[in-house]
Protein backbone atom coordinates (compact mmCIF):
# COMPACT_ATOMS: atom_id res chain seq x y z
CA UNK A 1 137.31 131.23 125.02
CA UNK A 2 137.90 133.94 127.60
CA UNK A 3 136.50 137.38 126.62
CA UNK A 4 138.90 139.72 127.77
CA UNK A 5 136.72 142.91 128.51
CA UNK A 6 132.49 143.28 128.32
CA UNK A 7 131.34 146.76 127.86
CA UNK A 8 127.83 147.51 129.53
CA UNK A 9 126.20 150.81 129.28
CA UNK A 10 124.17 151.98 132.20
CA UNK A 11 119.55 151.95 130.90
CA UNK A 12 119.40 154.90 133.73
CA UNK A 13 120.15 156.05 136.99
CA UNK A 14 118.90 154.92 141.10
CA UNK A 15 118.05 157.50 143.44
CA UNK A 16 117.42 157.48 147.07
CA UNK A 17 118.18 159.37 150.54
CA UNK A 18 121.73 157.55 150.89
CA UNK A 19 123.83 160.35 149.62
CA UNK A 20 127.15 158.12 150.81
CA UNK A 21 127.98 154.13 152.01
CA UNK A 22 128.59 154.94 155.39
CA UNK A 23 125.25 154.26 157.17
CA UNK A 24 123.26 153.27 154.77
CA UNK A 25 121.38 149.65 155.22
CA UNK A 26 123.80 146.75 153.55
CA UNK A 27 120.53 145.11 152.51
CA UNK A 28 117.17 145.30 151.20
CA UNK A 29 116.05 143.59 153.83
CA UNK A 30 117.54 146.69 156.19
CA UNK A 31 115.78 148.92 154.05
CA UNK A 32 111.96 148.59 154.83
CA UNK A 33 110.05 151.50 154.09
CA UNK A 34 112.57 153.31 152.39
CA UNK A 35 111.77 154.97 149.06
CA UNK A 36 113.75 155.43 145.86
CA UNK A 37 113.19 155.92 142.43
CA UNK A 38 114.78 155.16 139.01
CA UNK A 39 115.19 157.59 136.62
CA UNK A 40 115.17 155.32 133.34
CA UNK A 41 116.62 156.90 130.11
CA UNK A 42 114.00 157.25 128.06
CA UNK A 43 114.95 155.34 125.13
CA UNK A 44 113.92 152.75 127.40
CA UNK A 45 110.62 153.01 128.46
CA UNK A 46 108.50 151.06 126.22
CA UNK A 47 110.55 148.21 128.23
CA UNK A 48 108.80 148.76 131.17
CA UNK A 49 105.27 147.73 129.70
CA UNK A 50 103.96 144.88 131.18
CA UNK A 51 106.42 145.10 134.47
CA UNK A 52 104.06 147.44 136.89
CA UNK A 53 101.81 143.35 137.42
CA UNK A 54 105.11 142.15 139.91
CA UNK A 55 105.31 143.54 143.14
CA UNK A 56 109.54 142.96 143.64
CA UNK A 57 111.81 143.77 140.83
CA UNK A 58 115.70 142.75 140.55
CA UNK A 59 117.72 145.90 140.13
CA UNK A 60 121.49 145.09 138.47
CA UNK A 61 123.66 147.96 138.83
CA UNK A 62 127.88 149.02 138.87
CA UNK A 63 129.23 149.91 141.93
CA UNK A 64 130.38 153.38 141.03
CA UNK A 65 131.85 153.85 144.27
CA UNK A 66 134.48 150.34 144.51
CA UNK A 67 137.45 150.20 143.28
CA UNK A 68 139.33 147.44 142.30
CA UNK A 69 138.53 144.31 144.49
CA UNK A 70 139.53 141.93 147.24
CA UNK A 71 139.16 137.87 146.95
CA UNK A 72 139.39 138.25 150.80
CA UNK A 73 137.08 140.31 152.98
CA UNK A 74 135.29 140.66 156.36
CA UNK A 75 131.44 141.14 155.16
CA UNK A 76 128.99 143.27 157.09
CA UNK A 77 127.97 140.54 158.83
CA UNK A 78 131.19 138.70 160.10
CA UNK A 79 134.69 139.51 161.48
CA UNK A 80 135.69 136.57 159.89
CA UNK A 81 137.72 136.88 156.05
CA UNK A 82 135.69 134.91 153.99
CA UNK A 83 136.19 134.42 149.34
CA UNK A 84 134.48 137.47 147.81
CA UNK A 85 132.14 135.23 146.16
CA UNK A 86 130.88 133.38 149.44
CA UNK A 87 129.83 137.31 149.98
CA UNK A 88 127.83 139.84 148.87
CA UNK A 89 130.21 142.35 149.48
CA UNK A 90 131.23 145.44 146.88
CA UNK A 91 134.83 145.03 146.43
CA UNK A 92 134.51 141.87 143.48
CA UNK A 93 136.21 141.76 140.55
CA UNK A 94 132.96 143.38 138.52
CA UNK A 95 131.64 145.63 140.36
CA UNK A 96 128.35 144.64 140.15
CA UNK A 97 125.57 144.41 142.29
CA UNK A 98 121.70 143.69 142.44
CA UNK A 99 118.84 143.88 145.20
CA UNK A 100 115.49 142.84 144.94
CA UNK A 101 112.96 145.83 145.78
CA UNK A 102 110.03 146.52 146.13
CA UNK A 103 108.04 148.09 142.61
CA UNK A 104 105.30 150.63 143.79
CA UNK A 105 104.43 152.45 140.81
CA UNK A 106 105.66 153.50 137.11
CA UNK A 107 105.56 156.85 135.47
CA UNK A 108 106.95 157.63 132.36
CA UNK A 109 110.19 156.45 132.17
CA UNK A 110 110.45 157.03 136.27
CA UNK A 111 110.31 153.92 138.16
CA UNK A 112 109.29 153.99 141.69
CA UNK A 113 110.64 151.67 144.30
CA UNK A 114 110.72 150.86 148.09
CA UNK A 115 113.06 148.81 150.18
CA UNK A 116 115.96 150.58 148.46
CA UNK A 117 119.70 149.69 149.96
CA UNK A 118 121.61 151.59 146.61
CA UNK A 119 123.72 154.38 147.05
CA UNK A 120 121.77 158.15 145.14
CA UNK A 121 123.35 158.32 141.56
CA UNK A 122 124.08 154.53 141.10
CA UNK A 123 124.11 153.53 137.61
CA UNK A 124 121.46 150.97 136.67
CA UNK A 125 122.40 148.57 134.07
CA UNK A 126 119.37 146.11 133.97
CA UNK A 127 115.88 145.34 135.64
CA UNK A 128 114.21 142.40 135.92
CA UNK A 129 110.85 140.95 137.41
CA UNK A 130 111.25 138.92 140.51
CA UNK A 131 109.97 135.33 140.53
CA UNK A 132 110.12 133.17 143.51
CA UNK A 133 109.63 130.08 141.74
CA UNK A 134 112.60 130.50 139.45
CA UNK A 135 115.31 130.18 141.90
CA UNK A 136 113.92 127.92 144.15
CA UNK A 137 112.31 124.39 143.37
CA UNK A 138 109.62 123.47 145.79
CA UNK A 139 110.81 120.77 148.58
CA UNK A 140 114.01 121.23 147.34
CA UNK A 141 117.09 121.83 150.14
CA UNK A 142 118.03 125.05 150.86
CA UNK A 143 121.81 125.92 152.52
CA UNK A 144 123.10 128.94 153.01
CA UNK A 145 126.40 128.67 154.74
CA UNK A 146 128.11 131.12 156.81
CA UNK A 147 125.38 133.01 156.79
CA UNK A 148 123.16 130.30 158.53
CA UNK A 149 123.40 131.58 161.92
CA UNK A 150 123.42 135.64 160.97
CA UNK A 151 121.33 136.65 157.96
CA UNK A 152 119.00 137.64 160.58
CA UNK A 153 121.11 140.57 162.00
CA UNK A 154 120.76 142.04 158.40
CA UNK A 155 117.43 144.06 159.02
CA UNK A 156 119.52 145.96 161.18
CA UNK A 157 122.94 146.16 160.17
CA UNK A 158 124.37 149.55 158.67
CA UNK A 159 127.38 150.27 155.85
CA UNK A 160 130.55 151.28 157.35
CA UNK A 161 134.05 152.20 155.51
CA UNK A 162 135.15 148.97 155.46
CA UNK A 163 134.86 148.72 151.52
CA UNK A 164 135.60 152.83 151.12
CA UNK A 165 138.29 153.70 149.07
């Protein structure tokens, strides 16, 4: 059965310098250094117990600034059109995204985090602790297609208004 619409309601808010898209790093891996914070409603904050022992943290958030989607695109990181979902681009058909940051500290309900690639004001919809082991088996094969020969140019590579509306 195919559920025709999910409602999520954002658990807080993402801050950080990038006050638009264009410029700002496409991944957290561009991002060193840079500081952010979350802003967590406080409803919320007896969540965060226990959370301040991991060092990385998965942030899941809406793209607030995509509309509708593509199934085609050029990523950052290619000239070439490639599926949406071979891509981490924004324009999908949920506009949903994540990045793994860095957790420095918690106050409150006010999370704060490092390695930050998010747009200021993007809605947060869930946070979870990052675990290494989880998603990867030890010894076991690792591909990671198209992106093979340039995930590396990601430390460097900066949002344009390809994705803009």
């Amino acid at each position: 059965m195919l559920i025709d619409e999910i409602i999520y309601k954002p658990i807080g808010t993402i801050h950080s310098p990038f006050k638009d898209l264009e410029g700002m790093p496409i991944q957290p891996i561009g991002a060193k250094g840079v500081k952010g914070e979350i802003h967590l409603d406080e409803k919320y904050e007896e969540g965060l117990k226990d959370l301040e022992g991991f060092s990385h943290i998965i942030l899941i958030y809406h793209l607030h600034l995509c509309k509708g989607y593509k199934l085609h695109v050029k990523p950052f990181l290619d000239n070439t059109e490639r599926g949406i979902f071979a891509t981490r681009a924004p324009k999908r058909p949920n506009a949903i995204g994540m990045s793994v940051v860095c957790l420095d500290k918690i106050e409150g309900s006010t999370v704060y985090i490092s390695n930050v690639d998010v747009v200021d004001g993007t809605p947060l919809l869930d946070i979870k602790p990052y675990i290494p082991n989880f998603d990867k088996c030890k010894g076991e094969e690792l591909r990671i297609g198209w992106f093979e020969d340039k995930h590396e140019n990601a430390n460097h590579k900066k949002s344009d208004d390809r994705f803009v509306d």
